[in-house]
Protein backbone atom coordinates (compact mmCIF):
# COMPACT_ATOMS: atom_id res chain seq x y z
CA UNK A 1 0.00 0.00 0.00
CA UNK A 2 1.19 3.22 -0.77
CA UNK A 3 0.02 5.86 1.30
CA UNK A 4 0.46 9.90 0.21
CA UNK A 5 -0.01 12.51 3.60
CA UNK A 6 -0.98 15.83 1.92
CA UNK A 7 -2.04 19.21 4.03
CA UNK A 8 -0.55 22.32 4.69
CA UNK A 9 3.02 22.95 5.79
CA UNK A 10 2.60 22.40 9.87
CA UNK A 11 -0.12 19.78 9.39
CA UNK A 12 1.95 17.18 10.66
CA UNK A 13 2.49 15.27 8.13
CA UNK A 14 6.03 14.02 8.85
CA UNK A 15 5.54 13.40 11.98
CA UNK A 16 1.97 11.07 11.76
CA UNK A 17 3.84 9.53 8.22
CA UNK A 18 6.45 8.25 10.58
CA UNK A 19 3.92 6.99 13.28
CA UNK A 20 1.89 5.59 10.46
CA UNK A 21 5.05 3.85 8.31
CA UNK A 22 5.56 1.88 11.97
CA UNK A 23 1.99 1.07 12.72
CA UNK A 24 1.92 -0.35 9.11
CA UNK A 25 5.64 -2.08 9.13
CA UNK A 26 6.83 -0.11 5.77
CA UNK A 27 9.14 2.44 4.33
CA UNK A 28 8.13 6.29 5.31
CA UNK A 29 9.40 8.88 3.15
CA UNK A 30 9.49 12.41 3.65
CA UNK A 31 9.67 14.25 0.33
CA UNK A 32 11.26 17.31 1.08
CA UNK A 33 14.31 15.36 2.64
CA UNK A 34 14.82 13.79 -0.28
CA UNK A 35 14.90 16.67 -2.38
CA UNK A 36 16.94 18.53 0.18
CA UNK A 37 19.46 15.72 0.19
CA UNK A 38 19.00 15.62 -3.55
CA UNK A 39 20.41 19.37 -3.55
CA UNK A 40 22.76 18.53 -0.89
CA UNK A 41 20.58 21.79 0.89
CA UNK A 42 17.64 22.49 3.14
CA UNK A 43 14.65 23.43 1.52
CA UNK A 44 15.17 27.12 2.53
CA UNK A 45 18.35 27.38 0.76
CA UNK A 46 17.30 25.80 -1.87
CA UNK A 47 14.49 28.36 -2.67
CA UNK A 48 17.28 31.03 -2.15
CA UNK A 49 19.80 29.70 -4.11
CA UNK A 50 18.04 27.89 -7.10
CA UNK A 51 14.49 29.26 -7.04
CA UNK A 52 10.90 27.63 -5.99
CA UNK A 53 11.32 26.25 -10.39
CA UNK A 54 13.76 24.61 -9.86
CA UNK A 55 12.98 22.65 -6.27
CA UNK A 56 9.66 21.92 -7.77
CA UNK A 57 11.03 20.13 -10.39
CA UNK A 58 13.01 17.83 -7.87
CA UNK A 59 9.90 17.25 -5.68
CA UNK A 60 7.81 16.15 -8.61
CA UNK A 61 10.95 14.00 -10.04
CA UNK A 62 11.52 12.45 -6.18
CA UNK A 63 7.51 11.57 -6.25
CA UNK A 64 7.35 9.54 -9.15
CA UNK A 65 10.19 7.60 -7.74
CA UNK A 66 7.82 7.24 -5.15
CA UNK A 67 6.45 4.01 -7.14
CA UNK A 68 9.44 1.89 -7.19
CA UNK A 69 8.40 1.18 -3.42
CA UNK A 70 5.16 -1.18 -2.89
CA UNK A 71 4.51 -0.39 0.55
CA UNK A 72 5.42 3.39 2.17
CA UNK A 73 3.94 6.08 3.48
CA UNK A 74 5.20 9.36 1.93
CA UNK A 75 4.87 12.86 4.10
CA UNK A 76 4.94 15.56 1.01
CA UNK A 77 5.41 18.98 0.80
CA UNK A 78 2.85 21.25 1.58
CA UNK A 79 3.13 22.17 -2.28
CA UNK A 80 2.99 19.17 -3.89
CA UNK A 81 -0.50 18.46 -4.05
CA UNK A 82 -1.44 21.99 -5.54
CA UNK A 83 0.44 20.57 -8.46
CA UNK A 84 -2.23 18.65 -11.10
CA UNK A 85 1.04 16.72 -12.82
CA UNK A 86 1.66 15.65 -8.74
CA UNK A 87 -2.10 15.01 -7.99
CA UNK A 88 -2.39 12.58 -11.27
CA UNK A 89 1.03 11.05 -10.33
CA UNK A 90 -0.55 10.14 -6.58
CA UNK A 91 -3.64 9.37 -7.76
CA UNK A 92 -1.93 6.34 -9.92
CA UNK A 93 0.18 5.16 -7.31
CA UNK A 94 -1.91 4.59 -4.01
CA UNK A 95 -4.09 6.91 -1.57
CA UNK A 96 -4.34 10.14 -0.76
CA UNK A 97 -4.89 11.32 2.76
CA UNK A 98 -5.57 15.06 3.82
CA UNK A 99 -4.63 16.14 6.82
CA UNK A 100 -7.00 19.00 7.62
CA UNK A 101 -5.61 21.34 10.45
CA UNK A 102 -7.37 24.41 10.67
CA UNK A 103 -5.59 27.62 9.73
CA UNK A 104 -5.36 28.78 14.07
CA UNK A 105 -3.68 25.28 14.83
CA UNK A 106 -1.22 25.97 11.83
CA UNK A 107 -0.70 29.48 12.83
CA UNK A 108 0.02 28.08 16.37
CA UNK A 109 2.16 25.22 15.41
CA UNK A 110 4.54 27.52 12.89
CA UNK A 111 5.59 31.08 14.24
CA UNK A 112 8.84 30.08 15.37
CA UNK A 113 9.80 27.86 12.06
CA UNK A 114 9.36 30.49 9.43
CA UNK A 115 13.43 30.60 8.95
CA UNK A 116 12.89 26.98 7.89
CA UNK A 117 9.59 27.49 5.49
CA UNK A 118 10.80 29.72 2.63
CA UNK A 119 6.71 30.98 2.09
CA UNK A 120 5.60 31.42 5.08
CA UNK A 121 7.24 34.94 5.15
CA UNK A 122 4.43 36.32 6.83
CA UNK A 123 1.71 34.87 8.57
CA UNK A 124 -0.78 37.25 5.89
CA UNK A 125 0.90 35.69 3.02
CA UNK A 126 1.25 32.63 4.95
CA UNK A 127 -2.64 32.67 5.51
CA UNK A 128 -2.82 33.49 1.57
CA UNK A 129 -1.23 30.34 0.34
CA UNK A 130 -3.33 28.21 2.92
CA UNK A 131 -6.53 29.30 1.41
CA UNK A 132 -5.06 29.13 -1.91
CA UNK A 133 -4.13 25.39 -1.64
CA UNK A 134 -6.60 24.16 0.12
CA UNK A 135 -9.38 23.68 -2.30
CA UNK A 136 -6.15 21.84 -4.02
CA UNK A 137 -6.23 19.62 -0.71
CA UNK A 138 -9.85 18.77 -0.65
CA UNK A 139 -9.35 16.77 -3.73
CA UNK A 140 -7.44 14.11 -1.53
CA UNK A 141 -9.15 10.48 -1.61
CA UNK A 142 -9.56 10.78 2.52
CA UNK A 143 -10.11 13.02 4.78
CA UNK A 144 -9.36 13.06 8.41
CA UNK A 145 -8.46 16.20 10.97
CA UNK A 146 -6.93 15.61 13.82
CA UNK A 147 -8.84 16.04 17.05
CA UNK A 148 -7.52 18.97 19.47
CA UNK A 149 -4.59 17.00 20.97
CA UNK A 150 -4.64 14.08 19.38
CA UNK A 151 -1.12 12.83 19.16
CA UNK A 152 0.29 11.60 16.02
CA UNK A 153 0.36 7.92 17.34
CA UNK A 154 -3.89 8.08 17.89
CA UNK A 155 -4.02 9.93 14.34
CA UNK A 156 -2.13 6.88 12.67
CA UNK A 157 -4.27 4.89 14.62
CA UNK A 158 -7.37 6.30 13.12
CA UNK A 159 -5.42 6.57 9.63
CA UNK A 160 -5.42 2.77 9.61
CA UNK A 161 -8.96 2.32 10.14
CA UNK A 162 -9.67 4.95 7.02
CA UNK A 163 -7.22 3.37 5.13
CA UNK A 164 -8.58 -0.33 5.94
CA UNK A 165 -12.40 0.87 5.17
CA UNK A 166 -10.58 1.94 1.78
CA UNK A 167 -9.02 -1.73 0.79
């Protein structure tokens, strides 16, 4: 099974990928690491130094890769699925899970990471780009968000029920 976390950046979708990889006994991925280590770069310095083109490009290279694996659980960007060449490319390969945090629990989760998240500049422009992708999001196979705090161990936990309602 190949399972595709998509949401907003601060969603938590590394962190419940990871819980959810174990729970299931398979490969996680988290797709900006690989196109960080790809660049030999975090993602912030890759923005600055090669432009959001060209990391793009990397991210949507590292996802098709994605299907050489049967079984992982891959945490992408919180770009990736505004992309319709990325959506198609998840669609084919397994199922798409959106992890809906509302725009207050991102804005409380992120104020102290924005050196790390090249466009979250602001949190106005940060708020922009959140209501921009998220009709992007909604187009996700499932839908689950997270109950006020609900670890990411009980999320994974109610990931594999979704996911096993799905097979």
């Amino acid at each position: 099974m190949r399972v595709f976390l998509v949401g907003f950046m601060g969603a938590g979708k590394s962190t419940t990928g990871r819980a959810l990889a174990r729970r299931l006994g398979c490969l996680f991925v988290d797709l900006d690491a690989r196109v960080a280590a790809r660049f030999g770069l975090d993602v912030a310095e890759i923005f600055r130094r090669h432009g959001e083109p060209a990391f793009r490009a990397e991210e949507a290279r590292q996802l098709a890769g994605c299907g050489r694996w049967d079984d992982v659980v891959v945490a992408t960007g919180g770009g990736t699925f505004a992309a319709e060449g990325n959506r198609a490319v998840i669609a084919g390969l397994g199922a798409s899970v959106f992890l809906d945090v509302s725009w207050a629990e991102i804005a409380r989760r992120l104020p102290g990471k924005r050196a790390e998240r090249p466009l979250f500049a602001t949190p106005e422009a940060a708020l922009e780009l959140y209501r921009a992708r998220l009709p992007f999001y909604r187009e996700a196979e499932l839908h689950v968000r997270p109950e006020p705090g609900e670890d990411a161990e009980a999320l994974a936990g109610r990931l594999l029920v979704l996911l096993g309602e799905r097979a």
